[in-house]
Protein backbone atom coordinates (compact mmCIF):
# COMPACT_ATOMS: atom_id res chain seq x y z
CA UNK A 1 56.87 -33.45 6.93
CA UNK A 2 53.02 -34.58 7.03
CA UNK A 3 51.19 -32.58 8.97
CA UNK A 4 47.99 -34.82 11.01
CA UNK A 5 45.57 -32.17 9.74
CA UNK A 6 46.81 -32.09 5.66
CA UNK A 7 45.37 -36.45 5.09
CA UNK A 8 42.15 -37.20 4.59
CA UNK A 9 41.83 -40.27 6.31
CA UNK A 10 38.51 -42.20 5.75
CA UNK A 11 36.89 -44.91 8.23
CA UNK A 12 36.93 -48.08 6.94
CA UNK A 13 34.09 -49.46 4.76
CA UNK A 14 32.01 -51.95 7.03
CA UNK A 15 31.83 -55.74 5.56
CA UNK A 16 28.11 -54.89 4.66
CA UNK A 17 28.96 -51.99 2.63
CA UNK A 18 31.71 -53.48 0.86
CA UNK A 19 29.42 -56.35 -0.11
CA UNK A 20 26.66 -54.17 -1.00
CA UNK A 21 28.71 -52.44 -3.46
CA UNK A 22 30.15 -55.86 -4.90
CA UNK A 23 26.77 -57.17 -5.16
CA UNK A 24 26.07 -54.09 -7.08
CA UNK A 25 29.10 -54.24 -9.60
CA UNK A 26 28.80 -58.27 -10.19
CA UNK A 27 25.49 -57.34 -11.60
CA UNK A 28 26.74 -54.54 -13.52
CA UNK A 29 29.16 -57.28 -14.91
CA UNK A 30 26.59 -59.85 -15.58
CA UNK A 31 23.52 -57.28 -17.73
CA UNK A 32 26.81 -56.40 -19.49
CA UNK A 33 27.18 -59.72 -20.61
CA UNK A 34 23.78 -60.48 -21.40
CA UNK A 35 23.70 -57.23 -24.06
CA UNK A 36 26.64 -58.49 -25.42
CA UNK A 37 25.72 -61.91 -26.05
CA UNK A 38 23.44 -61.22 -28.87
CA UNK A 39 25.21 -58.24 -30.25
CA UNK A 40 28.14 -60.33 -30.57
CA UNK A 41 26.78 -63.05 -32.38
CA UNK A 42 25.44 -60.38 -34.96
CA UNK A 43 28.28 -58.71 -35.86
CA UNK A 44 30.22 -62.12 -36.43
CA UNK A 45 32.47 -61.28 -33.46
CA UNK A 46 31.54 -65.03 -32.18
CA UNK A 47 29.77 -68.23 -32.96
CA UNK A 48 26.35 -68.48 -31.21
CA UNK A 49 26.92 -71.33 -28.82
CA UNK A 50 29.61 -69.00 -27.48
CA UNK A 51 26.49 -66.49 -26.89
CA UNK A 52 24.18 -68.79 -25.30
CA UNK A 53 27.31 -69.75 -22.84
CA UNK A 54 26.98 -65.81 -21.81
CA UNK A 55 23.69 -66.10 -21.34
CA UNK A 56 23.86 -69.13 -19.21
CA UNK A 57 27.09 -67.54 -17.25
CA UNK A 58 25.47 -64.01 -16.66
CA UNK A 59 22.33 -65.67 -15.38
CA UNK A 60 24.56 -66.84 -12.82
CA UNK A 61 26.84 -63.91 -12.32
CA UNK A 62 22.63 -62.27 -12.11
CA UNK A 63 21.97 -64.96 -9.01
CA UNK A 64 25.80 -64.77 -7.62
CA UNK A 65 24.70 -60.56 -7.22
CA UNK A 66 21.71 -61.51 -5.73
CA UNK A 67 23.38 -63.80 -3.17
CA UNK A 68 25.58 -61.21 -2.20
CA UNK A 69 23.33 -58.27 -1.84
CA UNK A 70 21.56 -60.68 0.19
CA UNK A 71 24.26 -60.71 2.55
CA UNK A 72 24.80 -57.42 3.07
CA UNK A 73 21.59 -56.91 4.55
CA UNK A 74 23.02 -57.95 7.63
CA UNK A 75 24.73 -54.53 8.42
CA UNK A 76 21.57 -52.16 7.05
CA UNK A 77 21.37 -50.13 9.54
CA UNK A 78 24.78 -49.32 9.46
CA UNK A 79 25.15 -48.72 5.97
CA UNK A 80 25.48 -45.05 4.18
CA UNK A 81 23.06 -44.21 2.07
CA UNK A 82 24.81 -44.77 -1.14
CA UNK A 83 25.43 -47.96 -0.24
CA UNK A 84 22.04 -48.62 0.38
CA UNK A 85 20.99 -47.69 -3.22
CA UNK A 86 23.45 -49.78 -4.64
CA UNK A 87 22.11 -52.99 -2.52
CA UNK A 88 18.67 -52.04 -3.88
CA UNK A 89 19.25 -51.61 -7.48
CA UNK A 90 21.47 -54.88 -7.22
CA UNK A 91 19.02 -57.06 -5.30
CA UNK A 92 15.90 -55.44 -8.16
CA UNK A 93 18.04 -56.15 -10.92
CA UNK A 94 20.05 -59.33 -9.66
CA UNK A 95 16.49 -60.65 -9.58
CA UNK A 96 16.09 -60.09 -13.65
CA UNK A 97 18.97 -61.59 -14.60
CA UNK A 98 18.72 -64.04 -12.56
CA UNK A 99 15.43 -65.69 -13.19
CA UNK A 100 16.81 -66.26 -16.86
CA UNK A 101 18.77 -69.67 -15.65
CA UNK A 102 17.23 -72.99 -17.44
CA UNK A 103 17.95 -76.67 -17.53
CA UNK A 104 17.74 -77.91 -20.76
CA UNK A 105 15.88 -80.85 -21.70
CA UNK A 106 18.37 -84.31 -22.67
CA UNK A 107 17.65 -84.65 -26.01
CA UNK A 108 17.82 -80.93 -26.98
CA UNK A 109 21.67 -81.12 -25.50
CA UNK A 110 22.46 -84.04 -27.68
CA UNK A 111 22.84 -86.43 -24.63
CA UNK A 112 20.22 -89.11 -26.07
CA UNK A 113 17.92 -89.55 -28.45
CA UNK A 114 14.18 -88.91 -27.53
CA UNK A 115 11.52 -91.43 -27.25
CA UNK A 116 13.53 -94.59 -27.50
């Protein structure tokens, strides 16, 4: 028999916390991806082109973070401290990874031929 005293019961996570720490490990996920890119291309793990698609994919995983940490600014005031870190550090470096998302020009993509 449980006794009411022996469980640890802990209060549910509010929405902003719970998106503060997913904005936090989606940008974990996404600078992982961007130091593997190159590191896998060098030691013939993968062709580049399958690098620059992580680098193109964790830019947006970088802006996906940021979106979410965004969010959870809503419930601030509300949120523990940890949880607050984690929001910070992903919004500073959701911002970094972020900005690395470029359009490339037509003819550099092979989808025409330039100047004719």
């Amino acid at each position: 028999m449980a006794y009411p005293d022996s469980i640890a019961i802990r209060p549910r996570r509010s929405l902003a916390a719970t998106l503060a720490a997913l904005g936090f490990w989606l940008d974990v996920a996404a600078l992982a991806a961007l130091a593997l890119a190159p590191a896998g291309w060098r030691l013939g793990l993968w062709h580049y082109i399958v690098s620059f698609e992580l680098i193109r994919y964790s830019a947006y995983g970088g802006l996906l973070a940021g979106l979410v940490s965004l969010a959870s600014l809503s419930g601030w005031a509300r949120m523990p401290r940890l949880y607050r870190l984690s929001d910070t550090l992903g919004q500073a470096s959701s911002s970094r990874s972020g900005a690395q998302v470029r359009r490339r020009p037509a003819a550099a993509a092979g989808r025409g031929t330039p100047g004719r």
